[in-house]
Protein backbone atom coordinates (compact mmCIF):
# COMPACT_ATOMS: atom_id res chain seq x y z
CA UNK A 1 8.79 23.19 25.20
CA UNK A 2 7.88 19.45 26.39
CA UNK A 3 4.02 20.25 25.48
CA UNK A 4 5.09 21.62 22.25
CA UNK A 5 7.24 18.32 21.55
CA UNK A 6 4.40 15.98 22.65
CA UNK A 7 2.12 18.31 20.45
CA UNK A 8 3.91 17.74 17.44
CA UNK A 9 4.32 13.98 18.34
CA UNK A 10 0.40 13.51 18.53
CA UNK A 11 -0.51 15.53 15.53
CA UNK A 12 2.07 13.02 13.58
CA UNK A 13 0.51 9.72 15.12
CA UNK A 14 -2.34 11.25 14.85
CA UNK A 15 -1.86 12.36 10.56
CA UNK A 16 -0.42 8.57 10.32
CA UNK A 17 -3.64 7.22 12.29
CA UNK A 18 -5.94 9.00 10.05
CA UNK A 19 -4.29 7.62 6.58
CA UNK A 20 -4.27 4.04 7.88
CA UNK A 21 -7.99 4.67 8.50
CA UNK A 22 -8.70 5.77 4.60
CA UNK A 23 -6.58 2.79 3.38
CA UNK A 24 -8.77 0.13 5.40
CA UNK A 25 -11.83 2.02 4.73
CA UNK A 26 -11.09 2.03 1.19
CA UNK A 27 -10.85 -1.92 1.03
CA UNK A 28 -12.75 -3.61 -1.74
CA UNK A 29 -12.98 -7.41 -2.15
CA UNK A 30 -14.81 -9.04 -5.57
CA UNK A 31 -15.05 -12.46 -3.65
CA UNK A 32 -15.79 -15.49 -5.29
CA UNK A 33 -13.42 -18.25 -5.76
CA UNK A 34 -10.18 -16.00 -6.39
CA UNK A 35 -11.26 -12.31 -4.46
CA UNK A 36 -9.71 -9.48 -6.21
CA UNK A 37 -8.93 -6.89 -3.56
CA UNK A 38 -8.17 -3.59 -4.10
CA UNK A 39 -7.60 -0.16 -1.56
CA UNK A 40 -6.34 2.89 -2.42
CA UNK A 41 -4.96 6.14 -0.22
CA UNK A 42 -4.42 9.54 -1.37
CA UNK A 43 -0.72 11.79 0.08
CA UNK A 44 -1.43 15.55 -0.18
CA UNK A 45 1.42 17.44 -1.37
CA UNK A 46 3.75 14.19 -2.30
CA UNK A 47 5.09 14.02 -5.97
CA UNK A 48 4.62 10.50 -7.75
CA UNK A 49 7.89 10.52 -8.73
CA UNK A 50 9.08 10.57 -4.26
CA UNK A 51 5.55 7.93 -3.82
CA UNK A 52 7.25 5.54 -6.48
CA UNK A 53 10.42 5.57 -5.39
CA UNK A 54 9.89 4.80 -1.85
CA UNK A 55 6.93 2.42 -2.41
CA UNK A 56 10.02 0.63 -4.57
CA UNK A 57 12.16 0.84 -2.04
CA UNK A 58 9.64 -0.44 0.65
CA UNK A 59 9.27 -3.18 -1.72
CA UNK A 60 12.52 -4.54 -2.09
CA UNK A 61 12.52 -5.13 1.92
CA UNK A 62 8.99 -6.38 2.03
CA UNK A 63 9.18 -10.22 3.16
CA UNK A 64 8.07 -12.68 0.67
CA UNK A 65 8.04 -10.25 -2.35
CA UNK A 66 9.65 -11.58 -5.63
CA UNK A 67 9.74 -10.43 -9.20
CA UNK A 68 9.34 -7.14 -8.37
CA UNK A 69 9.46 -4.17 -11.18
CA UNK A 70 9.44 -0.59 -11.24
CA UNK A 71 7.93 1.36 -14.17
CA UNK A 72 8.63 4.89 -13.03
CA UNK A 73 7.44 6.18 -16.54
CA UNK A 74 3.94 4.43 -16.13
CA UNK A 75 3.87 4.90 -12.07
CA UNK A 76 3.49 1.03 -11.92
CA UNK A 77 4.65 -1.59 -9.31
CA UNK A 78 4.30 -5.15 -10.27
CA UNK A 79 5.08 -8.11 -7.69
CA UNK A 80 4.49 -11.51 -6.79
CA UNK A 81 3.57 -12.04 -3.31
CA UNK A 82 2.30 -14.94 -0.78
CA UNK A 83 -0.55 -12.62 0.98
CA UNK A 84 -2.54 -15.93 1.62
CA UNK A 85 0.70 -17.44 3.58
CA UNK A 86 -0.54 -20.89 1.74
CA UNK A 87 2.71 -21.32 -0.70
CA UNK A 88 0.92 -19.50 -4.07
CA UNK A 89 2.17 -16.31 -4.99
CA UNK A 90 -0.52 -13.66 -6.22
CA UNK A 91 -0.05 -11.16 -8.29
CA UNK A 92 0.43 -7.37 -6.90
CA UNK A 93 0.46 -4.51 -8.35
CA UNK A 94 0.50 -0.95 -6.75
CA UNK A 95 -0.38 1.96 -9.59
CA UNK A 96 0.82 5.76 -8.39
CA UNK A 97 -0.68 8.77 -10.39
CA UNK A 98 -1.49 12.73 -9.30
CA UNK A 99 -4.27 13.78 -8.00
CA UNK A 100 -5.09 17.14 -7.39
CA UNK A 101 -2.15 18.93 -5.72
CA UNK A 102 -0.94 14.95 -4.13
CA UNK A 103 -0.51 11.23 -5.15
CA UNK A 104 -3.08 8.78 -5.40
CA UNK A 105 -1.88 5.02 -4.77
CA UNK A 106 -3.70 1.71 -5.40
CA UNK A 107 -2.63 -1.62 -4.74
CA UNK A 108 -4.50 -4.60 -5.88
CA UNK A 109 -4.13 -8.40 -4.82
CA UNK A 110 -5.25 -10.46 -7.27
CA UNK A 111 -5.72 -14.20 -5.54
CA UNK A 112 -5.80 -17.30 -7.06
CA UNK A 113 -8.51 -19.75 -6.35
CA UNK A 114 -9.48 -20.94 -3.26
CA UNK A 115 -7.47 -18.47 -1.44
CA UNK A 116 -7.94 -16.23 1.30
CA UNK A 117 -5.93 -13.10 2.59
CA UNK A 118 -4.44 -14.13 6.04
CA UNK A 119 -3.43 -12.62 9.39
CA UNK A 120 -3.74 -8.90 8.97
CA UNK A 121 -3.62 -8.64 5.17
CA UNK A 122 -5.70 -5.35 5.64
CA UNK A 123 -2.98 -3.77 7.75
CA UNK A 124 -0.22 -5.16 6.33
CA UNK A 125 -1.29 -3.59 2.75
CA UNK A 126 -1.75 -0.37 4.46
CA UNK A 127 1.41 -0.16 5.88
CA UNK A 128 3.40 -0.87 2.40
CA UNK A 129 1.10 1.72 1.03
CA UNK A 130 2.01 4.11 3.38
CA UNK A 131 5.55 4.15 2.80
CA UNK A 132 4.39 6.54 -0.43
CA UNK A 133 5.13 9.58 1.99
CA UNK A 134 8.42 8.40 3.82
């Protein structure tokens, strides 16, 4: 019974390990003066209606987010956030539609000039996006 436990443990951590993965590997960045960064991640078998509501709800907790609005018609989350820790907000905005039999959901950073993500913006975004499924 212990084996099958720590079996199901592993294949969880192991499903959660291999999402973070697409969401880093997914990473874009436009550079220049104000880098537009975008990722995306894909939730087999999760509605957009359960991705939007807990990617709202993870967003009401997340530290540093203000102005944040739900469009549950559109599937849109707009927000202001400090990702550069430097005292500027940029804007966020995390976009949930279906695809295929799942959810697809994007997030894009949109910094100001002369900015630069900080600490481990690529994690950090991948985390909030993975709260679709939760």
């Amino acid at each position: 019974m212990k084996s099958v436990i720590a079996g199901i443990a592993f294949a969880a951590l192991g499903a959660s390990v291999a999402q973070a993965q697409n969401c880093v590997e997914n990473f874009t960045n436009s550079g220049g003066p104000a880098p537009f960064i975008t990722t995306y991640d894909v939730f087999p078998g999760v509605s957009t209606a359960k991705a939007i509501d807990n990617l709202a709800r993870a967003a009401q907790v997340q530290d540093g987010w203000l102005n944040i609005r739900v469009d549950r018609r559109l599937g849109l989350i707009t927000a202001q956030n400090d990702g550069a820790r430097s005292g500027r907000t940029q804007e966020v905005k995390i976009a949930v539609r279906k695809q295929g039999k799942g959810t697809r959901v994007d997030i894009s950073y949109a910094f100001q000039p002369g900015q630069l993500p900080a600490g481990n913006f690529r994690g950090d975004v991948c985390r909030i996006i993975g709260n679709a499924d939760r």
